[in-house]
N, C-alpha and C. Protein backbone atom coordinates (compact mmCIF):
# COMPACT_ATOMS: atom_id res chain seq x y z
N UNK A 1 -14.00 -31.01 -17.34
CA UNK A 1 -13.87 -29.55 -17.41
C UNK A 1 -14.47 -28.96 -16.13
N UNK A 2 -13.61 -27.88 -15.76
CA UNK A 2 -13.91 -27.18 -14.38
C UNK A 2 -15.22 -26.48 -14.65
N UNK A 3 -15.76 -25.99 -13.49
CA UNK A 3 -17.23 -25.21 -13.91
C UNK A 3 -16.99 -23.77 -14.19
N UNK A 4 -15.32 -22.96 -13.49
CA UNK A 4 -14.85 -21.44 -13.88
C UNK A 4 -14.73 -22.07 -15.73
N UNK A 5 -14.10 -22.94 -16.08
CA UNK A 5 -14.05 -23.19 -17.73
C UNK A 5 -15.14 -23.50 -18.15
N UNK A 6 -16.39 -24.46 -18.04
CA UNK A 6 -17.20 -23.73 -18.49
C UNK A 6 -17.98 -22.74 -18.64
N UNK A 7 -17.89 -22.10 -17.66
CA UNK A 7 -18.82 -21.10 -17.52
C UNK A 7 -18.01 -19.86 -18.66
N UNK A 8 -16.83 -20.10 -18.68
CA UNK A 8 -16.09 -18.69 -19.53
C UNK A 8 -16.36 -19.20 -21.04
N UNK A 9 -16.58 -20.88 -21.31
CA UNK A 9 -16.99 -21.14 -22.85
C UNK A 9 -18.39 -20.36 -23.08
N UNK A 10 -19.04 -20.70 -22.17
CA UNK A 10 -20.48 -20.31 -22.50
C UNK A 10 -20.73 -18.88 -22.11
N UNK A 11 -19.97 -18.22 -21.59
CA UNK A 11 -20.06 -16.69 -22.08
C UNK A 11 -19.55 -16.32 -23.01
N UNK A 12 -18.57 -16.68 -23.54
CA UNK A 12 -17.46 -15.90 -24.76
C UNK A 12 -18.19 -16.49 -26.06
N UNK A 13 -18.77 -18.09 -25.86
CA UNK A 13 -19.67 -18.23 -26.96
C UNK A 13 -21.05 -17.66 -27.45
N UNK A 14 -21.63 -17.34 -26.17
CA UNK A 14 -22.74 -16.66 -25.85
C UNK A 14 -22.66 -15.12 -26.66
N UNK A 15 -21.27 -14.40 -26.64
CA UNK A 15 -20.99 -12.95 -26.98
C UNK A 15 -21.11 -12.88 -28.48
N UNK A 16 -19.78 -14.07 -28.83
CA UNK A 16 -19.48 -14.59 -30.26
C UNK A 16 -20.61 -14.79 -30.81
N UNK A 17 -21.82 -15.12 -30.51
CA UNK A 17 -22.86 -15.71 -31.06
C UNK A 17 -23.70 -14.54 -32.00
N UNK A 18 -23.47 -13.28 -31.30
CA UNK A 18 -23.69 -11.86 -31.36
C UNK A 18 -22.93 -11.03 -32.43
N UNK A 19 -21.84 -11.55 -32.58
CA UNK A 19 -20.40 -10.43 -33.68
C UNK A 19 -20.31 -11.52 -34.52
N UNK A 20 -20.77 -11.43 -35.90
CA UNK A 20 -20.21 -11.89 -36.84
C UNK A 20 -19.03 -11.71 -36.99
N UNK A 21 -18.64 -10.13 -36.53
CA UNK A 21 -17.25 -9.92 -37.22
C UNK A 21 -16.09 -10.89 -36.35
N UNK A 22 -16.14 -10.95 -35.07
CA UNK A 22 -15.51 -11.31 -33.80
C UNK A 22 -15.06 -13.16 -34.47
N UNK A 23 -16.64 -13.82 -35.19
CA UNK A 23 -16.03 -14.89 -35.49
C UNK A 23 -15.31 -15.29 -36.55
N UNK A 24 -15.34 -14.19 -37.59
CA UNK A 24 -15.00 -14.34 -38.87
C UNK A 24 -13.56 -14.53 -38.81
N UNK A 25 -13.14 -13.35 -37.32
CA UNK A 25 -11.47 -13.32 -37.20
C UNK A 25 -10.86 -14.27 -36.48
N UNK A 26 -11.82 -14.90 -35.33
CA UNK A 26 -11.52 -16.22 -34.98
C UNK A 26 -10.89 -17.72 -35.61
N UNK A 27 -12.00 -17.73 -36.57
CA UNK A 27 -11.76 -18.77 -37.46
C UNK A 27 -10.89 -18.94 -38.31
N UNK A 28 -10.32 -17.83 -38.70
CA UNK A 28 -8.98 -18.09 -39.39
C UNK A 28 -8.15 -18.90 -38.03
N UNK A 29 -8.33 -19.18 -36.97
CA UNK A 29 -7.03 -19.89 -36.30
C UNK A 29 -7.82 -20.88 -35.61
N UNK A 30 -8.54 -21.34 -36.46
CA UNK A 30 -9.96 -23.12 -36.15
C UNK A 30 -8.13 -23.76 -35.32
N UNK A 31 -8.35 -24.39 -34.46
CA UNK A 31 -7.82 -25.42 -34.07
C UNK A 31 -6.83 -24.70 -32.65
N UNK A 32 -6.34 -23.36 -32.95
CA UNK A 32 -5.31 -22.66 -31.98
C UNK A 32 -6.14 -23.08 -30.27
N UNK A 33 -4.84 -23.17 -29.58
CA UNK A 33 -4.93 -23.88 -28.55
C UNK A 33 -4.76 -22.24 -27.15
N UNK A 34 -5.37 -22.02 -26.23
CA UNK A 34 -5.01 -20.74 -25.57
C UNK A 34 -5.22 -20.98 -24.22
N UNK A 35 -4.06 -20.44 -23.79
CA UNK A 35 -3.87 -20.77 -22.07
C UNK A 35 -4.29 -19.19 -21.45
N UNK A 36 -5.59 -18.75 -20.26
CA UNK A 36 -5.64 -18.17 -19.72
C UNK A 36 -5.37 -18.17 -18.10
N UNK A 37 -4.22 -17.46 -17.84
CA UNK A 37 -3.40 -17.87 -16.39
C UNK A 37 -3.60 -16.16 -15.50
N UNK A 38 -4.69 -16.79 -14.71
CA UNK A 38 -4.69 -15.61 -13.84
C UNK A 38 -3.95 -16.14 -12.24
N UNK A 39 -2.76 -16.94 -12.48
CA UNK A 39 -2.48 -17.01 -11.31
C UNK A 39 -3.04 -17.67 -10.34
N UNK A 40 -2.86 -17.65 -9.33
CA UNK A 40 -3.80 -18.12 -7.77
C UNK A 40 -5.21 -18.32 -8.51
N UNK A 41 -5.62 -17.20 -9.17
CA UNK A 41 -7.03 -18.04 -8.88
C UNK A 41 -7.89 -18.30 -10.51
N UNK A 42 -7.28 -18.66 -10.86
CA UNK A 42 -7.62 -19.99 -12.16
C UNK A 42 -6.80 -19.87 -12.93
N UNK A 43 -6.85 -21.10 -13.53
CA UNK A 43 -5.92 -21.37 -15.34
C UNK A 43 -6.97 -22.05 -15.93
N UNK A 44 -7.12 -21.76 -17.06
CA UNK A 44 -8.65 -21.75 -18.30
C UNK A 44 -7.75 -22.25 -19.46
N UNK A 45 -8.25 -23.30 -19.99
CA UNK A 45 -7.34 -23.74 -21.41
C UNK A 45 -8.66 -23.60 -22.02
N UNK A 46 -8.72 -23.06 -23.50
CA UNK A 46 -10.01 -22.93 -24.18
C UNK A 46 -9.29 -23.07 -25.89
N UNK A 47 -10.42 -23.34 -26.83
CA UNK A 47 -9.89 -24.04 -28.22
C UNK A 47 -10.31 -23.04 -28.61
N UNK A 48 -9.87 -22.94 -30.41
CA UNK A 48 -10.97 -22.11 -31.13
C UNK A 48 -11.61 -23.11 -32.18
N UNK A 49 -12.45 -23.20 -32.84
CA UNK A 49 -13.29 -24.28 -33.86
C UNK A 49 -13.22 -23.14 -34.93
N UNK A 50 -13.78 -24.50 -35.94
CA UNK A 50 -13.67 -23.71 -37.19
C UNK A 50 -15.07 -23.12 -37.39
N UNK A 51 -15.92 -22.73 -36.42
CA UNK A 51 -16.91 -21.42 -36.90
C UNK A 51 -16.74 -20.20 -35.98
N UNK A 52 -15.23 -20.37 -35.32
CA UNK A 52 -15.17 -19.08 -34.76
C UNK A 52 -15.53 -18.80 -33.30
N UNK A 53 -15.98 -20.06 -32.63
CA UNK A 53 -16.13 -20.16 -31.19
C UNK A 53 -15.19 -20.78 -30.16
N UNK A 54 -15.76 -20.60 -29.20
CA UNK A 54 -14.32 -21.17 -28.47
C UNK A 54 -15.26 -22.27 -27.49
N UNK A 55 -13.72 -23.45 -27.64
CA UNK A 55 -14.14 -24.25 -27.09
C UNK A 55 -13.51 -25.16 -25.64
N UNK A 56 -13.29 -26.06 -24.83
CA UNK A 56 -12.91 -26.65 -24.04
C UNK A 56 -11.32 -26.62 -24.63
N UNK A 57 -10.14 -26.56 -23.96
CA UNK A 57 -9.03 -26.90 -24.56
C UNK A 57 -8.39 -27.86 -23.89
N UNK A 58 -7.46 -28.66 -25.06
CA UNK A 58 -7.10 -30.03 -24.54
C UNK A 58 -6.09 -29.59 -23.58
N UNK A 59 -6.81 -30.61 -22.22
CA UNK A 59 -5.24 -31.05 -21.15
C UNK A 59 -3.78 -31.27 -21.73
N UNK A 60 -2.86 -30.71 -20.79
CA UNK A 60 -1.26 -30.82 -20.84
C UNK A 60 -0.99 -30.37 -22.64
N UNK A 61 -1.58 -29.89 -23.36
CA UNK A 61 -1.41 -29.31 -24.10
C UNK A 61 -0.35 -28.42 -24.59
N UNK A 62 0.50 -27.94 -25.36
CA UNK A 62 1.17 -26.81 -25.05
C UNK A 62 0.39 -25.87 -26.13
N UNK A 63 0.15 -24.32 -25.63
CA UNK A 63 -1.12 -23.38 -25.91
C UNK A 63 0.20 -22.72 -27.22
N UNK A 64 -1.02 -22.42 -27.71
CA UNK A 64 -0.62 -21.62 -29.05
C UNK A 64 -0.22 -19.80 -29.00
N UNK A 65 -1.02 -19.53 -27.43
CA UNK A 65 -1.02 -18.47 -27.16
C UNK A 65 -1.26 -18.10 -25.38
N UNK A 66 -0.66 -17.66 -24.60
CA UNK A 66 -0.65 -17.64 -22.87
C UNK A 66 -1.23 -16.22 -22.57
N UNK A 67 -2.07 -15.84 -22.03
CA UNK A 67 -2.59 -14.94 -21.87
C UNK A 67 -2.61 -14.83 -20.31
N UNK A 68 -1.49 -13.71 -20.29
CA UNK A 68 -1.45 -13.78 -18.30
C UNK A 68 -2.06 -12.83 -17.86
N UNK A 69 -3.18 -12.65 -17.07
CA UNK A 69 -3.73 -11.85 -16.32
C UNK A 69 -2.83 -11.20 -15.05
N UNK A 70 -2.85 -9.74 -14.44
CA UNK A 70 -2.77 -9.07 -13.79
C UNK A 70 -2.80 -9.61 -12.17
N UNK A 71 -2.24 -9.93 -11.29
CA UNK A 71 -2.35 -10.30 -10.31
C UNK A 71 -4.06 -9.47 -9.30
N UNK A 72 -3.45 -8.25 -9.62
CA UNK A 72 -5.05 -7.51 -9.07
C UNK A 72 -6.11 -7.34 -10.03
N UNK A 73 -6.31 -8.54 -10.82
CA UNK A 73 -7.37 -8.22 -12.08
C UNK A 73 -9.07 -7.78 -11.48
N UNK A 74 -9.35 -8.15 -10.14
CA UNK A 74 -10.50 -8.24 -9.41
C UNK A 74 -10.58 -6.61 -9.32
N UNK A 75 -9.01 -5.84 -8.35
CA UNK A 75 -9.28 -4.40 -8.61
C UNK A 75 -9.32 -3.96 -9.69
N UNK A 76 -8.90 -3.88 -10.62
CA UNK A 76 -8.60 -3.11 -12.47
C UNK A 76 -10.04 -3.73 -12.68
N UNK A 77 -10.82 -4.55 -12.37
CA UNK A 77 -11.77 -4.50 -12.83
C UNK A 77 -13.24 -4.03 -12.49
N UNK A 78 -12.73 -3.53 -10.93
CA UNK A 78 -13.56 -2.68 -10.30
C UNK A 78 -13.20 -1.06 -10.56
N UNK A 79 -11.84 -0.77 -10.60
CA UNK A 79 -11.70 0.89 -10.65
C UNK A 79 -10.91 1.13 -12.02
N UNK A 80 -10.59 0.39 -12.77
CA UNK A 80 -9.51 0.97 -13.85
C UNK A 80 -9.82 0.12 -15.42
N UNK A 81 -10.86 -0.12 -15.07
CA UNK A 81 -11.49 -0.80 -16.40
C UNK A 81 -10.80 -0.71 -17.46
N UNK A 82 -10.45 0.52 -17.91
CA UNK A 82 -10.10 1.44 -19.44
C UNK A 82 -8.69 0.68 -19.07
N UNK A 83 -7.53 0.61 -18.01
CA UNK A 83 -6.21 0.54 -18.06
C UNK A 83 -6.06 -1.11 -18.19
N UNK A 84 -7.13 -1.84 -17.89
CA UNK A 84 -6.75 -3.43 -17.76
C UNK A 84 -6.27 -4.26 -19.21
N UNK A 85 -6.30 -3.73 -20.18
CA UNK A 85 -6.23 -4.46 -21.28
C UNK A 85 -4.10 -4.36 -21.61
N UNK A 86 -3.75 -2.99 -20.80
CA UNK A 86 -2.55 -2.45 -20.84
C UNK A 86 -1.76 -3.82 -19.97
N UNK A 87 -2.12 -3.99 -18.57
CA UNK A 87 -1.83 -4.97 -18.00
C UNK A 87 -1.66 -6.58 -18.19
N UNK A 88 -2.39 -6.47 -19.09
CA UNK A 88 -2.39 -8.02 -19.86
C UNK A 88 -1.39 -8.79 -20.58
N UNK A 89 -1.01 -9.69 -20.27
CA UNK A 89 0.31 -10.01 -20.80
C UNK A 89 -0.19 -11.51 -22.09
N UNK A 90 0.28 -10.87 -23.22
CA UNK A 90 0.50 -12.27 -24.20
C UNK A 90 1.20 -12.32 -24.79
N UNK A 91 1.14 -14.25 -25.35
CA UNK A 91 2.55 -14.66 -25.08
C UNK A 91 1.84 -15.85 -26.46
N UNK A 92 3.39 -15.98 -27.23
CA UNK A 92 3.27 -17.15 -28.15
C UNK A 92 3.06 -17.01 -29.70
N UNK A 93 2.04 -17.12 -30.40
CA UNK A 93 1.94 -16.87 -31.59
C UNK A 93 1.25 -15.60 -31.62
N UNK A 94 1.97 -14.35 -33.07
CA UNK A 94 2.06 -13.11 -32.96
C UNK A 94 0.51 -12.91 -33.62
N UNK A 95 -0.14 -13.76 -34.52
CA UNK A 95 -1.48 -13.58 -35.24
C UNK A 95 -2.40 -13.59 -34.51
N UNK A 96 -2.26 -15.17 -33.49
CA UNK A 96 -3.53 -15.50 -32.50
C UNK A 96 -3.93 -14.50 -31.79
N UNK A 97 -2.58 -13.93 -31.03
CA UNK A 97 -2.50 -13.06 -29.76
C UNK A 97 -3.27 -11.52 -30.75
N UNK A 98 -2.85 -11.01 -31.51
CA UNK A 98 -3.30 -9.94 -32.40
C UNK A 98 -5.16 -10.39 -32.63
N UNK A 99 -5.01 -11.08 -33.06
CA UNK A 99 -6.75 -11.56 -32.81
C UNK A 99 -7.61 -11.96 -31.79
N UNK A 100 -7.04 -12.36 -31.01
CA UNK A 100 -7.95 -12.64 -29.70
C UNK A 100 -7.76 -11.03 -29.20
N UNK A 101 -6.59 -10.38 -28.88
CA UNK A 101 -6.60 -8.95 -28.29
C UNK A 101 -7.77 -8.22 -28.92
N UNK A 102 -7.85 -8.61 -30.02
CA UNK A 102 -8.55 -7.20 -30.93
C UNK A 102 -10.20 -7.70 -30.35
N UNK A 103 -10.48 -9.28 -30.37
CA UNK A 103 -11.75 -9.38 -30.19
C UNK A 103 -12.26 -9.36 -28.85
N UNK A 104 -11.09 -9.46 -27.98
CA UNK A 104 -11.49 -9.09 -26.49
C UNK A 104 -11.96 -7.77 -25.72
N UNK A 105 -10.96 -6.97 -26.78
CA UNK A 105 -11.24 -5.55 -26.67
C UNK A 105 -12.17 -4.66 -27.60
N UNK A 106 -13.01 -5.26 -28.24
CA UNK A 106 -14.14 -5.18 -28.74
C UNK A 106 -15.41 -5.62 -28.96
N UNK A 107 -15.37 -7.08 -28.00
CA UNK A 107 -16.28 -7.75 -27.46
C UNK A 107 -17.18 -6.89 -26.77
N UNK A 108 -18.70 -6.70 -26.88
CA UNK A 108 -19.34 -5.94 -26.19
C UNK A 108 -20.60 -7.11 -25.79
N UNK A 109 -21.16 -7.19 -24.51
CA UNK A 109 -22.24 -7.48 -24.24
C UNK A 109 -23.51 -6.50 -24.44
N UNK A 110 -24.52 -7.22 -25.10
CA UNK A 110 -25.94 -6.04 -25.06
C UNK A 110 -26.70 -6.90 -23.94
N UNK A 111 -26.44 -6.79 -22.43
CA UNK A 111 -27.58 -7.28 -21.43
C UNK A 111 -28.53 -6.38 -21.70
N UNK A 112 -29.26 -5.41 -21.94
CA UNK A 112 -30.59 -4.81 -22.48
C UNK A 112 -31.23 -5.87 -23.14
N UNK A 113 -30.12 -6.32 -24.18
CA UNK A 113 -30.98 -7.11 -25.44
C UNK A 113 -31.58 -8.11 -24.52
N UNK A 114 -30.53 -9.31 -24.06
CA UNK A 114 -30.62 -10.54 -23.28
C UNK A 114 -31.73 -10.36 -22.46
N UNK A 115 -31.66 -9.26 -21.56
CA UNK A 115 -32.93 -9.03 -20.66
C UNK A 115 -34.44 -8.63 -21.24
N UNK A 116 -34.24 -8.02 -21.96
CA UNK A 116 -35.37 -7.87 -22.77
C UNK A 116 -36.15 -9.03 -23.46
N UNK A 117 -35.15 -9.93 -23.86
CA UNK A 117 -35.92 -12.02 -24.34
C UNK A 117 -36.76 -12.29 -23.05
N UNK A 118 -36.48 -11.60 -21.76
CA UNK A 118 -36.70 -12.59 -20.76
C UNK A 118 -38.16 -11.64 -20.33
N UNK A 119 -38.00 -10.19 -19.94
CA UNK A 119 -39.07 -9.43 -19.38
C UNK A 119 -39.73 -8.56 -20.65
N UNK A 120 -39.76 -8.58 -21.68
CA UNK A 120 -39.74 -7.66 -22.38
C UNK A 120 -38.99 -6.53 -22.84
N UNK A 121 -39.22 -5.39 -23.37
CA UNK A 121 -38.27 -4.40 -23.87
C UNK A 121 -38.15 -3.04 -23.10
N UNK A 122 -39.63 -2.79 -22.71
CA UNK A 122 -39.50 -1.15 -22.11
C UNK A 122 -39.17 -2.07 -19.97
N UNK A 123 -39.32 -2.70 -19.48
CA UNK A 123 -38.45 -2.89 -18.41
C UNK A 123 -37.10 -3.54 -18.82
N UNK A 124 -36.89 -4.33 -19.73
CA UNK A 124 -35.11 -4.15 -19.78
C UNK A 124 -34.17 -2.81 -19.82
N UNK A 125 -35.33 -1.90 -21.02
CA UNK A 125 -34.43 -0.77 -20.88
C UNK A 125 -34.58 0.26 -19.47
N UNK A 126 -35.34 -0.03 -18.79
CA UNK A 126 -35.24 1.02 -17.67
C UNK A 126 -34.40 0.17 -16.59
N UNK A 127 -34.38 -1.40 -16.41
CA UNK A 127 -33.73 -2.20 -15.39
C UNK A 127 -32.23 -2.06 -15.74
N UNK A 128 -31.80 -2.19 -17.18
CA UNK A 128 -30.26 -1.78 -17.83
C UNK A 128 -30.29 0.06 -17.05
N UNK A 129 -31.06 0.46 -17.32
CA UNK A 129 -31.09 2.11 -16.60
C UNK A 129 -30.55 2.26 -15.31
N UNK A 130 -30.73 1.59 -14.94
CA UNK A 130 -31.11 1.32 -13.37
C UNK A 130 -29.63 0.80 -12.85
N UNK A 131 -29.08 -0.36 -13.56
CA UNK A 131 -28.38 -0.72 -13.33
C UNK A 131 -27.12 -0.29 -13.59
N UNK A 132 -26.93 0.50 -15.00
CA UNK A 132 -25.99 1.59 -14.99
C UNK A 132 -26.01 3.09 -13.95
N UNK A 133 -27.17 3.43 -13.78
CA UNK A 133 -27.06 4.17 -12.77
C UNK A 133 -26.26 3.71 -11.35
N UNK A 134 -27.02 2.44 -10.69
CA UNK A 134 -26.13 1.89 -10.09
C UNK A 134 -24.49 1.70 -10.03
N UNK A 135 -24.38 1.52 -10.78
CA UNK A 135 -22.84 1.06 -11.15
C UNK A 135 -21.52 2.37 -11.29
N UNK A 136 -22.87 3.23 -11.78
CA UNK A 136 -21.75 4.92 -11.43
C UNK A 136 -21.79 5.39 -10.27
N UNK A 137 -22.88 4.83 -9.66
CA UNK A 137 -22.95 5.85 -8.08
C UNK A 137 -21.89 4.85 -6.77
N UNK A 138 -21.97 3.23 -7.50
CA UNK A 138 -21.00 2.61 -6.77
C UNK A 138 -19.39 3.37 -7.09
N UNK A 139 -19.26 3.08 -8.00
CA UNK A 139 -17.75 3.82 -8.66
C UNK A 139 -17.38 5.10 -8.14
N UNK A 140 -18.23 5.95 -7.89
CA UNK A 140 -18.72 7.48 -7.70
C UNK A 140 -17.93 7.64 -6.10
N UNK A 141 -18.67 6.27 -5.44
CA UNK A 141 -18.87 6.23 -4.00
C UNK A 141 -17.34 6.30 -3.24
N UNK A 142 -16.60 4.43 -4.37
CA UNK A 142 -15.52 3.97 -3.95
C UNK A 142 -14.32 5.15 -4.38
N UNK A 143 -14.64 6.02 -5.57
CA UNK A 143 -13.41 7.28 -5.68
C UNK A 143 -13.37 7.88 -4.71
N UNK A 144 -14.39 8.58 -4.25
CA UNK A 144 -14.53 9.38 -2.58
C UNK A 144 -14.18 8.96 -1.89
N UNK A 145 -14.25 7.16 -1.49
CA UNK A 145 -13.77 6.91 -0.37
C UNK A 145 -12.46 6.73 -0.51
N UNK A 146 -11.78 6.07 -2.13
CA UNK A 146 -10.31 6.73 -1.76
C UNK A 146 -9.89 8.10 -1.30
N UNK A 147 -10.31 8.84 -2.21
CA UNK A 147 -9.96 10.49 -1.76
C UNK A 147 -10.23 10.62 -0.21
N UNK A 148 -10.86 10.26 0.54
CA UNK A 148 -11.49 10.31 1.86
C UNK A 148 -9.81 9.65 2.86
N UNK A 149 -10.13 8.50 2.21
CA UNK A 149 -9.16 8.27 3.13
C UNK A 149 -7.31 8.70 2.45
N UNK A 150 -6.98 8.95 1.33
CA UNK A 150 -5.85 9.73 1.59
C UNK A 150 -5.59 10.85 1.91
N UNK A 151 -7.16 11.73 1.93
CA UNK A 151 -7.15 13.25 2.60
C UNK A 151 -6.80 12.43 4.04
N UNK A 152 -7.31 11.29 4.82
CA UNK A 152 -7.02 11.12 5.85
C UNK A 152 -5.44 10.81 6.66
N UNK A 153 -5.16 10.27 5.60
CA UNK A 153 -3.77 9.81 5.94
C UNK A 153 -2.95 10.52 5.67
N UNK A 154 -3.01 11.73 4.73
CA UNK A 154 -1.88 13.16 4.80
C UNK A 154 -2.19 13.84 5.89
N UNK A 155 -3.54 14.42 5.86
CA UNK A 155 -3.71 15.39 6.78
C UNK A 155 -4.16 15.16 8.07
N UNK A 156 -4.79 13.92 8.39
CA UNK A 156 -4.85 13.61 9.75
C UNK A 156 -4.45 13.37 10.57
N UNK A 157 -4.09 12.10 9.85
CA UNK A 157 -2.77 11.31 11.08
C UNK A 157 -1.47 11.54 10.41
N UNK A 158 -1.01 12.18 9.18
CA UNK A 158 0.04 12.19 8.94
C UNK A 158 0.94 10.91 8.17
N UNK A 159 0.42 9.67 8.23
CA UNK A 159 0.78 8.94 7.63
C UNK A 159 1.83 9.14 6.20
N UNK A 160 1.01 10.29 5.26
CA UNK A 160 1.93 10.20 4.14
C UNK A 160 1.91 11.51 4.50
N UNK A 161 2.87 11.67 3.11
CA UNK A 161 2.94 13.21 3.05
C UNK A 161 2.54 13.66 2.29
N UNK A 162 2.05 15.24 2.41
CA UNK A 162 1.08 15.65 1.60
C UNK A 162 2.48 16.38 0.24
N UNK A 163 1.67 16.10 -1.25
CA UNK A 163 2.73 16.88 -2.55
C UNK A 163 3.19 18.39 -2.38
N UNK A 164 2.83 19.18 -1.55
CA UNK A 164 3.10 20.73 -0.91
C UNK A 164 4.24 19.99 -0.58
N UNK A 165 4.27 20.00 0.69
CA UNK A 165 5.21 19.44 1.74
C UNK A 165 6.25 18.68 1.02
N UNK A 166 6.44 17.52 0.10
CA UNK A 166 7.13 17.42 -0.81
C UNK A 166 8.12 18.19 -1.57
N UNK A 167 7.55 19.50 -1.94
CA UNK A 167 8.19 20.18 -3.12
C UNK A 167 8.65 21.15 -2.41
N UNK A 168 8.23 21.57 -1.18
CA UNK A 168 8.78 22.56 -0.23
C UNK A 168 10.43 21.73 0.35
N UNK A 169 10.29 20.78 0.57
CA UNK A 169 11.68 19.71 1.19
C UNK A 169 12.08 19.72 0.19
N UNK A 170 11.87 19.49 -0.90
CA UNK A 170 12.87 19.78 -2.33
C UNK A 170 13.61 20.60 -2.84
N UNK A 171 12.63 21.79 -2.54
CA UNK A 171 13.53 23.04 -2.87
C UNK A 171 14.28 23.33 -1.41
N UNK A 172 14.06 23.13 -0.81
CA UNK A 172 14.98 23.18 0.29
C UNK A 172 15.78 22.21 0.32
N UNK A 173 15.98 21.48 0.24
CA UNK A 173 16.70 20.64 0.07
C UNK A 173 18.12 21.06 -1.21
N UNK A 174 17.59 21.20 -2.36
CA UNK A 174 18.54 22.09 -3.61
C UNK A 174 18.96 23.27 -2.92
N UNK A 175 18.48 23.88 -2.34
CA UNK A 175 19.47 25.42 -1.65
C UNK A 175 19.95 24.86 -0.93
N UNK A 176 19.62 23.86 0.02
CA UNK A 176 21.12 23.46 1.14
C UNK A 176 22.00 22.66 0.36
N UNK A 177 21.72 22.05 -0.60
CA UNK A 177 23.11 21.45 -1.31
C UNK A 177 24.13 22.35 -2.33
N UNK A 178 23.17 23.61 -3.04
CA UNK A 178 23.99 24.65 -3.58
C UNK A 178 24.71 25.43 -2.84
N UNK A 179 24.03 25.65 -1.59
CA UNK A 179 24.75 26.41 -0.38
C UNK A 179 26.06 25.53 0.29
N UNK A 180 25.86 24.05 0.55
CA UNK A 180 27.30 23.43 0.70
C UNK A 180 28.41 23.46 -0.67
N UNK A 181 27.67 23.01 -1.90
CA UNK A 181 29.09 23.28 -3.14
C UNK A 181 29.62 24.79 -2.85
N UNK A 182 28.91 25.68 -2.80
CA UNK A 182 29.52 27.25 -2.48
C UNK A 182 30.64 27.23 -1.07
N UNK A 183 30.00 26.48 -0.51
CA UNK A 183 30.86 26.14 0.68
C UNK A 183 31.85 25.65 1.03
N UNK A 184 32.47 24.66 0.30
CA UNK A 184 33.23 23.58 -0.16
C UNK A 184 34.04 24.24 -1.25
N UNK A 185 33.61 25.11 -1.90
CA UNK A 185 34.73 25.72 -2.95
C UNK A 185 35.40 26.62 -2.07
N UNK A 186 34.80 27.45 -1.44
CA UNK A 186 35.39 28.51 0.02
C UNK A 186 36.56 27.80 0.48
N UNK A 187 36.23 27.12 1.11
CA UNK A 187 37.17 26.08 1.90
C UNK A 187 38.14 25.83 1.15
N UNK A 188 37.91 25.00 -0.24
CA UNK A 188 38.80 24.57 -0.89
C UNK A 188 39.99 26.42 -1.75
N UNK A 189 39.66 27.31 -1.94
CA UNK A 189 40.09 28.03 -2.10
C UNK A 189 41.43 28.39 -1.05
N UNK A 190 40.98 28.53 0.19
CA UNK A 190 41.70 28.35 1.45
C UNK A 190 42.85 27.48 1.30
């Protein structure tokens, strides 16, 4: 087993370990076989057992369920968090796929908790503080710098065009083509 596959057993078991409910729905499909294919950069075969965890999945196998990741899953998972689950493609049996979706998308990590085993409780919760703060002012940063640079590329150098400028060529555009049918009937009257 690769070290990207284990490392995804021992987080997803690590989570599972946490949601009773997550394994209860698992285990109804003890044995289902699941292919995760992000393309270029990994393919993850993982099992489910009968207490609801997931485990190593057998080589050349054929999966019970294909779960294709997003080619830009690295961006959607830096700027579009909320839209990535839309992007996700599965494939195969209609129960598995209905249950793994539901527990993926309700899988929650508590790093507070985790960190807190390690330093205690009142610096986990201010270092989790800290670190969500972080994480909005990064996000915060990278929206601006899009906005930054497509204010740059309409209005600077011109690159695109700005949505004014758009709807102005549009409607101009509809009066010079109503103005040729008017034109063309003239003629054709003639």
């Amino acid at each position: 087993m690769n070290p990207m596959s284990r490392a995804v057993v021992a987080l997803l078991n690590h989570l599972l370990q946490g949601e009773p409910w997550a394994r209860d729905r698992l285990r109804a499909h003890s044995g289902a076989q699941v292919l995760i294919d992000a393309g270029s950069l990994f393919k993850i075969r993982l099992g489910l057992d009968e207490h609801g965890l997931v485990l190593p999945g057998i080589p050349d196998c054929d999966p019970d369920v294909a779960i294709t990741l997003p080619p830009d899953l690295p961006m959607r998972l830096l700027f579009e968090r909320n839209r990535l689950f839309s992007a996700i493609k599965l494939g195969g049996s209609a129960d598995i796929a209905e249950s793994l979706a539901f527990v993926l998308r309700n899988l929650r990590w508590d790093a507070e908790a985790d960190l807190a085993g390690l330093v205690g409780d009142i610096p986990a919760h201010r270092l989790a503080g800290m670190a969500r703060s972080l994480a909005a002012s990064i996000a915060d940063a990278a929206r601006r710098l899009g906005e930054n640079a497509v204010e740059y590329a309409v209005e600077e150098s011109a690159i695109l065009v700005a949505p004014r400028n758009m709807s102005e060529f549009g409607r101009a555009l509809n009066a010079l083509r109503d103005e040729v049918s008017r034109l063309e009937k003239r003629i054709s009257r003639l």
